[in-house]
C-alpha atoms as a PDB file:
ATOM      1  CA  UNK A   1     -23.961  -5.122  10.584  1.00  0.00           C
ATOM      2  CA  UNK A   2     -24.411  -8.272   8.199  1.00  0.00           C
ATOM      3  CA  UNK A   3     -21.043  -9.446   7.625  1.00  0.00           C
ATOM      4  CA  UNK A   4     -21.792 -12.260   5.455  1.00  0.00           C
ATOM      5  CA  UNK A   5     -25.178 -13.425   3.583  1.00  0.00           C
ATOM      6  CA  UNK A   6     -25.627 -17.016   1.969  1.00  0.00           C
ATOM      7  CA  UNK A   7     -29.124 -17.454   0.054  1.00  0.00           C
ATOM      8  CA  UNK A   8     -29.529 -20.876  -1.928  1.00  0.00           C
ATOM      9  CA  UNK A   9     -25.777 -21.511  -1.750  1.00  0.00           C
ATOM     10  CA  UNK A  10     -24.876 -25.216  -3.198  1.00  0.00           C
ATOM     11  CA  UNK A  11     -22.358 -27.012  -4.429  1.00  0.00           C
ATOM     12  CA  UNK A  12     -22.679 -29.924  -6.914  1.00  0.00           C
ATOM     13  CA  UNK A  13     -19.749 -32.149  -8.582  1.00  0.00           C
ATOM     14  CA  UNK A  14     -19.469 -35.232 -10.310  1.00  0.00           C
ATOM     15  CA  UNK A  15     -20.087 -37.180  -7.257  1.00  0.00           C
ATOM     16  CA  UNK A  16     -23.798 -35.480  -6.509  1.00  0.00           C
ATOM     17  CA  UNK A  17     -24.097 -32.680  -3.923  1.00  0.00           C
ATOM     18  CA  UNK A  18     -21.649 -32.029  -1.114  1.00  0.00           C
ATOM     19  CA  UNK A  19     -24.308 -29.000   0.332  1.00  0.00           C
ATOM     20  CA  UNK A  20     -27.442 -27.246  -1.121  1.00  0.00           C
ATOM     21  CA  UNK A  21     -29.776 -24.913  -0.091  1.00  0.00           C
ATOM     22  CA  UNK A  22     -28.033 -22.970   2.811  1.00  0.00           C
ATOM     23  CA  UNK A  23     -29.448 -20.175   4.129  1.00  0.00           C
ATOM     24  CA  UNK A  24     -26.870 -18.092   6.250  1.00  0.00           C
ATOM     25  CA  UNK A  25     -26.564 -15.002   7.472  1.00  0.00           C
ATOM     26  CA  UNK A  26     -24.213 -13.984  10.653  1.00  0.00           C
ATOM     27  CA  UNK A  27     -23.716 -10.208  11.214  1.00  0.00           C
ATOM     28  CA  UNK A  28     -20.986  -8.779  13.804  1.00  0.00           C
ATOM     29  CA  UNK A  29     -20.815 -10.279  16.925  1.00  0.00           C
ATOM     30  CA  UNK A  30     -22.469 -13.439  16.296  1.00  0.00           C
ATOM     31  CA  UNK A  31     -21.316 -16.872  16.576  1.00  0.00           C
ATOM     32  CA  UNK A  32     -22.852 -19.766  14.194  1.00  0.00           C
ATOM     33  CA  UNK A  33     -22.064 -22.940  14.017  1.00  0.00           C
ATOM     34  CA  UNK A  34     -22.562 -25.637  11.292  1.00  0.00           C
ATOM     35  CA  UNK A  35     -23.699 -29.617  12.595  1.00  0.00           C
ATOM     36  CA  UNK A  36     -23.842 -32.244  10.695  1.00  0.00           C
ATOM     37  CA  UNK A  37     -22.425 -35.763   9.917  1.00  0.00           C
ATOM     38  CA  UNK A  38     -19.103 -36.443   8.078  1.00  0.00           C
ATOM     39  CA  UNK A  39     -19.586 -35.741   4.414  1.00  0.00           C
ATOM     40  CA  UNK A  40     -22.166 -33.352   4.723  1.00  0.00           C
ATOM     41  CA  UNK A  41     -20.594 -30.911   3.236  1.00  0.00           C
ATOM     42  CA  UNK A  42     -19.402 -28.603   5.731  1.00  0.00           C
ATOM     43  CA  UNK A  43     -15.721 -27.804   5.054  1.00  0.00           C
ATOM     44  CA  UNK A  44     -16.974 -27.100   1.981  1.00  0.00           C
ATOM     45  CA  UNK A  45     -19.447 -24.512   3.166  1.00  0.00           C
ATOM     46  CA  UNK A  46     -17.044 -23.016   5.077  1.00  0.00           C
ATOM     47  CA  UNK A  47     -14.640 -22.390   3.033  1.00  0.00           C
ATOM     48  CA  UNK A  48     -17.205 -20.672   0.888  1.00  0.00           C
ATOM     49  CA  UNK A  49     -18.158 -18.715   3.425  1.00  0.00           C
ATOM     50  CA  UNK A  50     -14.817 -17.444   3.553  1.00  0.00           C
ATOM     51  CA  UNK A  51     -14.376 -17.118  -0.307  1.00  0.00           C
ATOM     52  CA  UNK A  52     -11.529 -19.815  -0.746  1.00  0.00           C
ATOM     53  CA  UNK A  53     -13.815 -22.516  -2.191  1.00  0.00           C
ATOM     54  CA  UNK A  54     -16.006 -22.154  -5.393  1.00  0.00           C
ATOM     55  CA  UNK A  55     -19.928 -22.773  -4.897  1.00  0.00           C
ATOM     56  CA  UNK A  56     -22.342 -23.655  -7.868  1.00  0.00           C
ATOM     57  CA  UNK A  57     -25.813 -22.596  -6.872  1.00  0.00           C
ATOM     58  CA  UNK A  58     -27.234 -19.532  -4.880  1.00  0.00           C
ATOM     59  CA  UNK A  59     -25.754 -15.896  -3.650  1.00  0.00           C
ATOM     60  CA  UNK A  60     -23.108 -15.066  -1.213  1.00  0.00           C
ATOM     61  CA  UNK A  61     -22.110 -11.778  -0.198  1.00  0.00           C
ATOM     62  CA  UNK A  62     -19.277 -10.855   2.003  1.00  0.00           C
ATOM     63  CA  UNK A  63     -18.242  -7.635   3.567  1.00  0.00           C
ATOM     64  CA  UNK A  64     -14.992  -6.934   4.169  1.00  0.00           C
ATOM     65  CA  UNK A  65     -12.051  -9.907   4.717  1.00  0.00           C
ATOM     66  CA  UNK A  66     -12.378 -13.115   6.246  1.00  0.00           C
ATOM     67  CA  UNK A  67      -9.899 -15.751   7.648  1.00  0.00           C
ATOM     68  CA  UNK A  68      -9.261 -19.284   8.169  1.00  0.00           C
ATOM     69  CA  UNK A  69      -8.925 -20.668  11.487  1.00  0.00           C
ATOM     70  CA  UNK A  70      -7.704 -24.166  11.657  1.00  0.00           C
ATOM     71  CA  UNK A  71      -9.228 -26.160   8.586  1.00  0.00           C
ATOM     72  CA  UNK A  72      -7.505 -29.706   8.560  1.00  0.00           C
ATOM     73  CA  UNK A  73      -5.587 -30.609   5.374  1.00  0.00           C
ATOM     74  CA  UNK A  74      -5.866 -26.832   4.074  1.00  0.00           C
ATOM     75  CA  UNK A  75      -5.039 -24.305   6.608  1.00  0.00           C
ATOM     76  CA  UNK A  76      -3.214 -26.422   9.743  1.00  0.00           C
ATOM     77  CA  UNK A  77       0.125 -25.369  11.798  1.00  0.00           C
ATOM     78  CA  UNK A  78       3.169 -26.153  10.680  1.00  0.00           C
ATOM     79  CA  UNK A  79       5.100 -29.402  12.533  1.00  0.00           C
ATOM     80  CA  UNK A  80       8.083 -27.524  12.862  1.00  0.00           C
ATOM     81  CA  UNK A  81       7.612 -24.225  14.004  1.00  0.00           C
ATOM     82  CA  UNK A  82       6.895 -23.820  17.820  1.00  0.00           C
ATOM     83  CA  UNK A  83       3.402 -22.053  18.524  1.00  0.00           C
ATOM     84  CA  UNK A  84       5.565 -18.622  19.290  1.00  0.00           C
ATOM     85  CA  UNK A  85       7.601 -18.756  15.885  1.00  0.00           C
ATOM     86  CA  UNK A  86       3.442 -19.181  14.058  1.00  0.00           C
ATOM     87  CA  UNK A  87       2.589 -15.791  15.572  1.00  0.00           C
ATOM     88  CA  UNK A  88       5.896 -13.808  15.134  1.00  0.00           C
ATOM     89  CA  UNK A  89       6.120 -15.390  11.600  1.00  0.00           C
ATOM     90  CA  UNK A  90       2.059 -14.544  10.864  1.00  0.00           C
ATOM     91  CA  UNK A  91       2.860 -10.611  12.880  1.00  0.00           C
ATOM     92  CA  UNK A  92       6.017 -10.086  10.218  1.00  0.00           C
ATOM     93  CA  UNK A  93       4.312 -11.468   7.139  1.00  0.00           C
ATOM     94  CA  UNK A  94       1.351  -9.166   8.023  1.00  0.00           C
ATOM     95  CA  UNK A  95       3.497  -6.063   8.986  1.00  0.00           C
ATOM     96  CA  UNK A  96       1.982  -2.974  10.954  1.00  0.00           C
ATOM     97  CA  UNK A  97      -1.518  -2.215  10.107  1.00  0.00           C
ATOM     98  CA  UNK A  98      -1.992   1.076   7.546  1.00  0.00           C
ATOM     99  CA  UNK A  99      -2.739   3.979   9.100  1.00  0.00           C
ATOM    100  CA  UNK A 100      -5.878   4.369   6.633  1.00  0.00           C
ATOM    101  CA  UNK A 101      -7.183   0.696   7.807  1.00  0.00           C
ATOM    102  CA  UNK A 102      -6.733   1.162  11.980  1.00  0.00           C
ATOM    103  CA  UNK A 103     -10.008   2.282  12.106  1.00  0.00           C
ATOM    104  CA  UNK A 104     -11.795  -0.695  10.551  1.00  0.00           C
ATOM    105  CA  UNK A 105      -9.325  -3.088  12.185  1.00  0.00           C
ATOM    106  CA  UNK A 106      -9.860  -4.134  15.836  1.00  0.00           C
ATOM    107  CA  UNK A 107      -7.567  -2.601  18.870  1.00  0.00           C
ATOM    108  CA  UNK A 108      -6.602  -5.802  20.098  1.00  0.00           C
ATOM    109  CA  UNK A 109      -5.474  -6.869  16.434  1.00  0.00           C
ATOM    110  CA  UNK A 110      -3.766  -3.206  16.145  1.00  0.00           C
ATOM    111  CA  UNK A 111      -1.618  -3.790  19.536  1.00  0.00           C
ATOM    112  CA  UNK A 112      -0.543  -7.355  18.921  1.00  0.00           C
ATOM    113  CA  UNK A 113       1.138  -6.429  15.589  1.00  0.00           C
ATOM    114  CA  UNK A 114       2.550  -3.414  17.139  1.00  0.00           C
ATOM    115  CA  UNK A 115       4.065  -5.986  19.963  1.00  0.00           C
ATOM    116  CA  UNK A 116       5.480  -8.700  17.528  1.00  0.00           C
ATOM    117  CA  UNK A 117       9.315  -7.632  18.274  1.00  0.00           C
ATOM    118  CA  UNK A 118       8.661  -7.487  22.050  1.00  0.00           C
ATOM    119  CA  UNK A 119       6.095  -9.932  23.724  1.00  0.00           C
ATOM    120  CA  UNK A 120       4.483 -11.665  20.441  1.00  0.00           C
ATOM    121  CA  UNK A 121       2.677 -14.691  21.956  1.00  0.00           C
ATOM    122  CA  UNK A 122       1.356 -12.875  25.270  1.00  0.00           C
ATOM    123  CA  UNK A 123      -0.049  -9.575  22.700  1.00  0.00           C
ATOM    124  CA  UNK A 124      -1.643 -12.407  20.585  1.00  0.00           C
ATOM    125  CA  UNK A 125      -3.079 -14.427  23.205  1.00  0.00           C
ATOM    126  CA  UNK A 126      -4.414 -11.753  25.089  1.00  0.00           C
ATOM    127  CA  UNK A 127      -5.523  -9.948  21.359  1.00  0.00           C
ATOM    128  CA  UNK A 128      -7.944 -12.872  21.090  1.00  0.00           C
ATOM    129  CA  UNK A 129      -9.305 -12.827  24.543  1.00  0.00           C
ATOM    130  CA  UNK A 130      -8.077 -16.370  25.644  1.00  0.00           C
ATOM    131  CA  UNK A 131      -5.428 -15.643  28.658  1.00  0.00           C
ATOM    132  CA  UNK A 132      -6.759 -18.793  29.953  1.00  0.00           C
ATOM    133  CA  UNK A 133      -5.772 -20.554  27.073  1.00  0.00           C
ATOM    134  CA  UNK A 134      -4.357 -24.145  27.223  1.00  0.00           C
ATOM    135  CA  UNK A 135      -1.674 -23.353  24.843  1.00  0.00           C
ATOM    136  CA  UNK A 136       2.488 -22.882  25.343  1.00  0.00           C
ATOM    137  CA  UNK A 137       4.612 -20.660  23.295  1.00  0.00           C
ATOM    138  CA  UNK A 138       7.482 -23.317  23.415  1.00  0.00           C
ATOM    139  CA  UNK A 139       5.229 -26.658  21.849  1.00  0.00           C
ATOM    140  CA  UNK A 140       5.729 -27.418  18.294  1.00  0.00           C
ATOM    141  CA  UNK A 141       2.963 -28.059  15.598  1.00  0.00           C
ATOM    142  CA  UNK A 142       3.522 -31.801  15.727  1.00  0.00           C
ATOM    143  CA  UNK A 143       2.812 -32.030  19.462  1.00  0.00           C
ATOM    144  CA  UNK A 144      -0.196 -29.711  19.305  1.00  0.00           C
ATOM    145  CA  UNK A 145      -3.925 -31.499  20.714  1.00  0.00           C
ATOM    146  CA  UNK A 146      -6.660 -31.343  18.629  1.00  0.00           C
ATOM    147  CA  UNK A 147      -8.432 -28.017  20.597  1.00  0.00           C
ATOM    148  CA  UNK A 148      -4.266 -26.714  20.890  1.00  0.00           C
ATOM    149  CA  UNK A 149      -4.646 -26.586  17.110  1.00  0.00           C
ATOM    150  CA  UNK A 150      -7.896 -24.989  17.147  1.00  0.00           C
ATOM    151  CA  UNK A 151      -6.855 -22.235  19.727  1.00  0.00           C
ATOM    152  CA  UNK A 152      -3.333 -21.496  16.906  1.00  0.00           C
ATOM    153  CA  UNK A 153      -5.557 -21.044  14.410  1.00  0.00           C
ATOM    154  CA  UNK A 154      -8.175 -19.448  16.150  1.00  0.00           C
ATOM    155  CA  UNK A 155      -5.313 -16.641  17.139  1.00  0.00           C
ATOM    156  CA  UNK A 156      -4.016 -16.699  14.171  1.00  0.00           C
ATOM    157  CA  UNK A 157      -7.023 -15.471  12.268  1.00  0.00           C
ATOM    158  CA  UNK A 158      -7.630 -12.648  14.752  1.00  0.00           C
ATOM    159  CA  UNK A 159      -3.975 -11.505  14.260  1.00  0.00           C
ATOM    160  CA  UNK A 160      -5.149  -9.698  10.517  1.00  0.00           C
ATOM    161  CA  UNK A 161      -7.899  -8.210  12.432  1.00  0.00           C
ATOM    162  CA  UNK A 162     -11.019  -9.928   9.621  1.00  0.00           C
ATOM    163  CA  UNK A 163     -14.793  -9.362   9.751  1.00  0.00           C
ATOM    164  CA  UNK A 164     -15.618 -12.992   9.784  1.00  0.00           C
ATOM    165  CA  UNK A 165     -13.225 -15.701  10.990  1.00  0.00           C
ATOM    166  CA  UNK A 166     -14.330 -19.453  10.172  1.00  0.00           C
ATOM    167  CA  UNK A 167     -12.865 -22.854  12.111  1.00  0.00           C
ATOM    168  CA  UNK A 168     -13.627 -26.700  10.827  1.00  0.00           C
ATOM    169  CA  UNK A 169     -14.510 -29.230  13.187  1.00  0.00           C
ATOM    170  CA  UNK A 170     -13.993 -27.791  16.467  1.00  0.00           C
ATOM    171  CA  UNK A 171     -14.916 -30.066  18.350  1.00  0.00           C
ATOM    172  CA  UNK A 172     -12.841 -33.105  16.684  1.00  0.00           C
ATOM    173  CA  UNK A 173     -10.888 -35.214  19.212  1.00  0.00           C
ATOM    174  CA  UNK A 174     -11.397 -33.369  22.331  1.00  0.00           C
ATOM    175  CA  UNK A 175     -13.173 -34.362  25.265  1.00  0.00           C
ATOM    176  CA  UNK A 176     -15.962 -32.789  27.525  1.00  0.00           C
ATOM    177  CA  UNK A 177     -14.197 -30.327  28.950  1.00  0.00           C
ATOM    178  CA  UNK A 178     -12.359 -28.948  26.178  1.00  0.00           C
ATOM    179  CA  UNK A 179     -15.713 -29.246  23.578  1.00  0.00           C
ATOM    180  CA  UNK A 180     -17.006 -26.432  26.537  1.00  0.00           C
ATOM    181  CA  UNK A 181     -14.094 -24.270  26.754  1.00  0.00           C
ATOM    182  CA  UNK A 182     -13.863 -23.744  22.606  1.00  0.00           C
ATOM    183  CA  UNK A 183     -17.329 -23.249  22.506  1.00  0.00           C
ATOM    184  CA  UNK A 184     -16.989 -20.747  25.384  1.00  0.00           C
ATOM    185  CA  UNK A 185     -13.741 -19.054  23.772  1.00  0.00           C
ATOM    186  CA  UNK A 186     -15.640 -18.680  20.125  1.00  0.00           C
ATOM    187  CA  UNK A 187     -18.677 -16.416  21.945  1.00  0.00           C
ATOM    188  CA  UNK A 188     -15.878 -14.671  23.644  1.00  0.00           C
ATOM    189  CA  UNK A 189     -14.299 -13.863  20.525  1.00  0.00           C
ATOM    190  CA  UNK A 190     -17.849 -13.158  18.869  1.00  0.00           C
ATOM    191  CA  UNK A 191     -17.945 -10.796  21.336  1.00  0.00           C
ATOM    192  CA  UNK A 192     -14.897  -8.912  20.280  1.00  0.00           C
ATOM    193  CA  UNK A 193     -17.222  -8.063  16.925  1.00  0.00           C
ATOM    194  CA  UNK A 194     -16.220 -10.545  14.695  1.00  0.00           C
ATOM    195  CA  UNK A 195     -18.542 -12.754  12.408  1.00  0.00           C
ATOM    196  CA  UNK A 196     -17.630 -16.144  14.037  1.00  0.00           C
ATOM    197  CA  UNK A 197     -18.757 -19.478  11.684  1.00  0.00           C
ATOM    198  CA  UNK A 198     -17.523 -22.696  13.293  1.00  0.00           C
ATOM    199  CA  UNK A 199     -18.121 -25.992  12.326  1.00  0.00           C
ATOM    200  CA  UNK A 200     -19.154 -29.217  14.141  1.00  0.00           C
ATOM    201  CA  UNK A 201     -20.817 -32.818  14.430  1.00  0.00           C
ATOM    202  CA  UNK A 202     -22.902 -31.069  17.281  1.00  0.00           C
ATOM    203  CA  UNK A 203     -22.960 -27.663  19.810  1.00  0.00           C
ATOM    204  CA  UNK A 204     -21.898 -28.153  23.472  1.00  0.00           C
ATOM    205  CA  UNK A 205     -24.984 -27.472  25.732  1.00  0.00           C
ATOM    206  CA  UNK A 206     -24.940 -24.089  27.104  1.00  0.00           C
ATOM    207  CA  UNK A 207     -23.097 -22.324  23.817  1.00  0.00           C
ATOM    208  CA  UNK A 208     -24.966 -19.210  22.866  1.00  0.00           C
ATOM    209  CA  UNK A 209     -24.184 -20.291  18.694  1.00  0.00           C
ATOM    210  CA  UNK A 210     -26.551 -19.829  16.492  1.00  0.00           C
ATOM    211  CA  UNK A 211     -27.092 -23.253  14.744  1.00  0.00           C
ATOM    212  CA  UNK A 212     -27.624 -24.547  11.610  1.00  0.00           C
ATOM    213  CA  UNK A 213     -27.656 -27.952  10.017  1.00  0.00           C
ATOM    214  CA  UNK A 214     -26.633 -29.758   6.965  1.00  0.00           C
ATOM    215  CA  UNK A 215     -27.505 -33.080   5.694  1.00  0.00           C
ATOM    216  CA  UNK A 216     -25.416 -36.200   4.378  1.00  0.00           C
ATOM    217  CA  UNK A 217     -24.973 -35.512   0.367  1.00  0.00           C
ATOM    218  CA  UNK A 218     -27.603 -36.773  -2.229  1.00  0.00           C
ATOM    219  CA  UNK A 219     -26.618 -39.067  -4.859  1.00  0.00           C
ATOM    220  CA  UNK A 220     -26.146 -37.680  -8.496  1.00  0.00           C
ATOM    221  CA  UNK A 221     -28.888 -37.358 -10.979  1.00  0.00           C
ATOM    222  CA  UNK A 222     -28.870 -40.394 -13.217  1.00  0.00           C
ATOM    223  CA  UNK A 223     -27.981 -38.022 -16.458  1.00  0.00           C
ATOM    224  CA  UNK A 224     -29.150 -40.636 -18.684  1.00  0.00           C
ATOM    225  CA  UNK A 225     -33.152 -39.562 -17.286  1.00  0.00           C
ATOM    226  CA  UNK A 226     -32.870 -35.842 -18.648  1.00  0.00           C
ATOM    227  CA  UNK A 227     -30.903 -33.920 -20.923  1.00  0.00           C
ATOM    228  CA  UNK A 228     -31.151 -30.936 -18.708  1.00  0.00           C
ATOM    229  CA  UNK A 229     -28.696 -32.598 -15.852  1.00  0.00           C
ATOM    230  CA  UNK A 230     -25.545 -33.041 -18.809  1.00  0.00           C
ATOM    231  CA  UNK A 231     -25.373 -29.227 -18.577  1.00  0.00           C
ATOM    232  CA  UNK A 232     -22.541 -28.034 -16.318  1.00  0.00           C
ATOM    233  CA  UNK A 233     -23.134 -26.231 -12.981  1.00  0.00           C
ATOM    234  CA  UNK A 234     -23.896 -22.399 -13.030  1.00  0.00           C
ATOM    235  CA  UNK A 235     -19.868 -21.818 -11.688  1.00  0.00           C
ATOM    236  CA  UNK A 236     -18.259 -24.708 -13.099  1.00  0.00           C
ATOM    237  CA  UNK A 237     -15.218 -23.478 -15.244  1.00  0.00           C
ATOM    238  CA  UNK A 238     -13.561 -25.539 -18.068  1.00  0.00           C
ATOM    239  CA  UNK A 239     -11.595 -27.706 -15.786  1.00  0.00           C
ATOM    240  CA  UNK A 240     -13.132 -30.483 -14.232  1.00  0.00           C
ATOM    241  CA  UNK A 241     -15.344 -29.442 -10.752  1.00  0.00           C
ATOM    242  CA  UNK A 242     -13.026 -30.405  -7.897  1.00  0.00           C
ATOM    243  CA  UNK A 243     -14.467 -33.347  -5.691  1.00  0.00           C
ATOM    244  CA  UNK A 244     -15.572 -32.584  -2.665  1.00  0.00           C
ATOM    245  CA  UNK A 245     -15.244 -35.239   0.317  1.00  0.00           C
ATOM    246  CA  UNK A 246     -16.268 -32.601   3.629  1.00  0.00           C
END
């Protein structure tokens, strides 16, 4: 089942393009991943992808919910809150799942928000499919590693039980070792049935992720050359297109 489908998709602002021309589709099940440098665009994408950033050119359709895994300087853990207190706060703020909605919502997702008041971290942990997670319930956001962060946010998403689940930069600051077990724990939870769209500068040999790349950003249009480039993007609104630096 296609879970989400990008033809054409762009986005332009004042400062040129940050991405254009993507061609995307990842169904259930699959795991994709998006390379390219810094400042080619790819936060951006993503968070199109997941409908929480505007796009300006092409068509994107998205069946059923999505959810943000760790994005940095959008959707990161909290410094104060130890990685237990994130899932027990996510499990209450989410609340049981509706009886009308268990059967579209995985059974891992199900039993870890039926668990919150007992075990919440082991039910959320285990939920996602990484028991052999390098993550304690007892370390606070501030002392988190780069992949720790990933793995929160990677749990995190799975706890509302979405169709597609996207994560930024996964392989930022982490070595060898830890590049192949993220890479390793995104196919597992691909495997699960979730839409999995993961950004990085590159894929770890051996990952089974579908890949696709995106270029540095091309400069503006001199406007003064054509009338036709002073007209505003397709999707621009009457404020000002936000600036893009992903």
């Amino acid at each position: 089942m296609k879970i989400v489908e990008a033809s054409g998709l762009g986005l332009r602002t004042r400062r040129g393009w940050a991405y254009r021309d993507v061609d995307l589709t990842a169904g259930a099940g699959e795991l994709h991943a998006v390379t390219g440098p810094p400042g080619s665009g790819r936060t951006s994408l993503l968070l199109a992808l997941a409908g929480s950033f505007p796009h300006t050119e092409g068509e994107l359709r998205r069946r059923g919910p999505a959810a943000l895994g760790q994005v940095a300087g959008v959707h990161e853990p909290d410094p104060t809150l130890t990685v237990a207190e994130h899932i027990q706060e996510r499990l209450l703020l989410l609340g049981p799942v509706p009886r009308r909605r268990r059967q579209l919502v995985p059974v891992a997702a199900v039993r870890a928000r039926r668990a919150y008041r007992r075990d919440a971290f082991a039910a959320a942990i285990a939920g996602a499919g990484f028991t052999d997670t390098p993550l304690e319930p007892d370390v606070y956001g501030r002392d988190l590693t780069p992949v720790q962060r990933q793995v929160l946010g990677l749990v995190l998403a799975s706890l509302s039980g979405p169709n597609l689940i996207v994560a930024d930069d996964v392989d930022a600051g982490s070595d060898a070792p830890e590049r192949a077990w993220i890479w390793a724990a995104l196919s597992r939870l691909a495997d699960q049935g979730y839409a999995v769209v993961a950004s990085a500068r590159a894929v770890e040999t051996g990952s089974t992720a579908i890949t696709h790349r995106v270029g540095d950003p091309t400069l503006p249009v001199r406007t003064e050359l054509t009338p036709a480039a002073l007209v505003a993007p397709r999707a621009a609104t009457q404020h000002e297109t936000p600036e893009v630096t992903a």
